[in-house]
Each structure stands twice: as structure tokens, then as C-alpha cells.
Protein backbone atom coordinates (compact mmCIF):
# COMPACT_ATOMS: atom_id res chain seq x y z
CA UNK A 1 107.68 103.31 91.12
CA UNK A 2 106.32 106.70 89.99
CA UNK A 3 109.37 108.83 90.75
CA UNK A 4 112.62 108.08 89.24
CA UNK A 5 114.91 109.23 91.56
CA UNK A 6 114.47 108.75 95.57
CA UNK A 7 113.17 111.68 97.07
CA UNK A 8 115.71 110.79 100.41
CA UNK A 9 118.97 109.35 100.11
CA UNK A 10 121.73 108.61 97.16
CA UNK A 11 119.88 109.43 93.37
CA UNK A 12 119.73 105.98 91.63
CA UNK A 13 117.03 105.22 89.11
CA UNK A 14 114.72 104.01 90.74
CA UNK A 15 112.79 102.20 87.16
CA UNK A 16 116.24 100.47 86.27
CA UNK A 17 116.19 98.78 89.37
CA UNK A 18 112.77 98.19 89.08
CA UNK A 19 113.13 96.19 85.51
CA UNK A 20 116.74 95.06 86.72
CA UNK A 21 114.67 93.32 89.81
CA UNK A 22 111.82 92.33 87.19
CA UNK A 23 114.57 90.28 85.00
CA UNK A 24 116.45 88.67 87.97
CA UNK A 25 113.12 87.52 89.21
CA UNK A 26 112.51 85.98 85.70
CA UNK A 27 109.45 87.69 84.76
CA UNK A 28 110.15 88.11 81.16
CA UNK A 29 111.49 84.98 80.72
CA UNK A 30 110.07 82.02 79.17
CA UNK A 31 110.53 79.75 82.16
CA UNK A 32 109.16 82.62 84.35
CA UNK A 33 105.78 84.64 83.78
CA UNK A 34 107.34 85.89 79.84
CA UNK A 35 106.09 89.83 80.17
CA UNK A 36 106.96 91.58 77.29
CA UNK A 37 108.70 94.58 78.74
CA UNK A 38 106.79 96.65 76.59
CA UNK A 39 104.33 96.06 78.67
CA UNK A 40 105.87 97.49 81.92
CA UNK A 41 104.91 101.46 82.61
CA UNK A 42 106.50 103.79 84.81
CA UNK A 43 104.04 107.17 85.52
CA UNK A 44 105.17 109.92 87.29
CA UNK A 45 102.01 110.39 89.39
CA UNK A 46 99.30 108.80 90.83
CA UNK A 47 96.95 109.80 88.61
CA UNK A 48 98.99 109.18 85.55
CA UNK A 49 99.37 105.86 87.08
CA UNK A 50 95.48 105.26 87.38
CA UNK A 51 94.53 106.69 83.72
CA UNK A 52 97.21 104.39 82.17
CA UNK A 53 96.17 101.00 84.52
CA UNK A 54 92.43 102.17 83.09
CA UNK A 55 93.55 103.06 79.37
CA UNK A 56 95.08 100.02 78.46
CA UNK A 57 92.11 97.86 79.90
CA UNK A 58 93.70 96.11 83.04
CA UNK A 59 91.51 93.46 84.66
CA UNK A 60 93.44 92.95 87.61
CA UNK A 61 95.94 95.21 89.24
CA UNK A 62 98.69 94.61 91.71
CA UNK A 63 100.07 97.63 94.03
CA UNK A 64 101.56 97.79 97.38
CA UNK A 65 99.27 101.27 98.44
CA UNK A 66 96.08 100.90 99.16
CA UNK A 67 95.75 104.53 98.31
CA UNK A 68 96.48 103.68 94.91
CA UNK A 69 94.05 100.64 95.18
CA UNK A 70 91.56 103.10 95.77
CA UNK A 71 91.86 105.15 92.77
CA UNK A 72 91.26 102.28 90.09
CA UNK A 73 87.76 101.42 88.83
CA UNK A 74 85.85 98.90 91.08
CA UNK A 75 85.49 96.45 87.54
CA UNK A 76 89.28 95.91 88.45
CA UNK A 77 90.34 93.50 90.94
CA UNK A 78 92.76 94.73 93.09
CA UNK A 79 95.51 92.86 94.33
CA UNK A 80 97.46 94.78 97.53
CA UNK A 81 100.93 92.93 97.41
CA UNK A 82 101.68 93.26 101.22
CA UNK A 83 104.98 91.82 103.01
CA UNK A 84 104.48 93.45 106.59
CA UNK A 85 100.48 91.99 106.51
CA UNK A 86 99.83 96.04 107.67
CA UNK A 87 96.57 97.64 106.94
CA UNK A 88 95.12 94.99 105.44
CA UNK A 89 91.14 95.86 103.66
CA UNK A 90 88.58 93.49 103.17
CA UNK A 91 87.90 95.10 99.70
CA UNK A 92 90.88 93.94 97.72
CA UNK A 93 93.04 90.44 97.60
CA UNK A 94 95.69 91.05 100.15
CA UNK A 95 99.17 88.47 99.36
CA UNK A 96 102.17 88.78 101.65
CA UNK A 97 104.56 87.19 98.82
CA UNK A 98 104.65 86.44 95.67
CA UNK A 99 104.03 82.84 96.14
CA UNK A 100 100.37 83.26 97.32
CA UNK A 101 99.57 84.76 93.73
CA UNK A 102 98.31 81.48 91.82
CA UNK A 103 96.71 81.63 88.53
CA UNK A 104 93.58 80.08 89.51
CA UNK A 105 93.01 82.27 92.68
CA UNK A 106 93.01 85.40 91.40
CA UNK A 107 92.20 84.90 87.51
């Protein structure tokens, strides 16, 4: 998420329920994917988003907008994480869950 608060609606924040959703989900733990939650960035814009994804040397990225797909530097494989199976591009990996994303497909 790049905003903290939703723009429409009730003000949560909108990163604490992102890393809240991150720990149910077990990705920092040992039995999960073990991120170091260091290593989880919130940016408040777009292109704050794509100079930090660039900056710290990401091979692969993961994003639900194409738009922000777009941005990043073609030597990164992009990975659109898509539920709904909208809009779907022949120029990045397109996943409608989080099941699809095996190590050996994508790495």
C-alpha cells in the first residue's frame, strides 16, 4: 500500500494491516516464507515505490497494478498477483492466488 490511510471510508492504517495480514499469513515465520520484516517497504508514491524496488536490487517483483508493473526496469520479472483474472498482459507472470507462485516457476 502506498497511502497509509484510505482515501474513502473509516481512517485505519492501512501498513499495519498490511504487516498484520503478512504475519497471519506466516510470511515471516520459519514454517512460512521467514521475511525479515526489515525487509518490507511502504512508499508513499508510485515513484518512490519504483526507485526503492530498483535501489535495493529486486529481481523479481510482485504487484497487483499493472501500472506499477510498468514502471520497473524490464531486467525485473514482474509478477501481477491477480484474483479477478482482469486485464491480464502477456508481458508479465499473471497468478490468481498465492498458491500458483512456486519456487521453481518463477525463480
Amino acid at each position: 500500500h502506498k497511502t497509509k490511510n484510505p482515501i474513502i471510508g473509516p481512517k485505519y492504517n492501512l501498513h499495519k494491516s498490511a504487516l498484520n495480514w503478512l504475519e497471519r499469513n506466516k510470511f515471516f515465520d520459519k514454517e512460512g516464507l521467514f521475511m525479515n520484516k526489515n525487509n518490507v517497504f511502504f512508499e508513499p508514491t508510485k515513484e518512490e515505490k519504483v526507485k526503492r524496488i530498483e535501489s535495493i536490487g529486486c529481481t523479481h517483483f510482485i504487484d497487483d497494478l499493472n501500472s506499477i508493473l510498468n514502471l520497473i526496469k524490464d531486467d525485473i520479472v514482474k509478477i501481477h498477483y491477480n484474483p479477478g483474472e482482469e486485464n491480464l498482459t502477456s508481458n508479465h507472470l499473471n497468478f490468481s492466488n498465492w498458491r500458483q507462485l512456486k519456487y521453481k516457476e518463477i525463480f
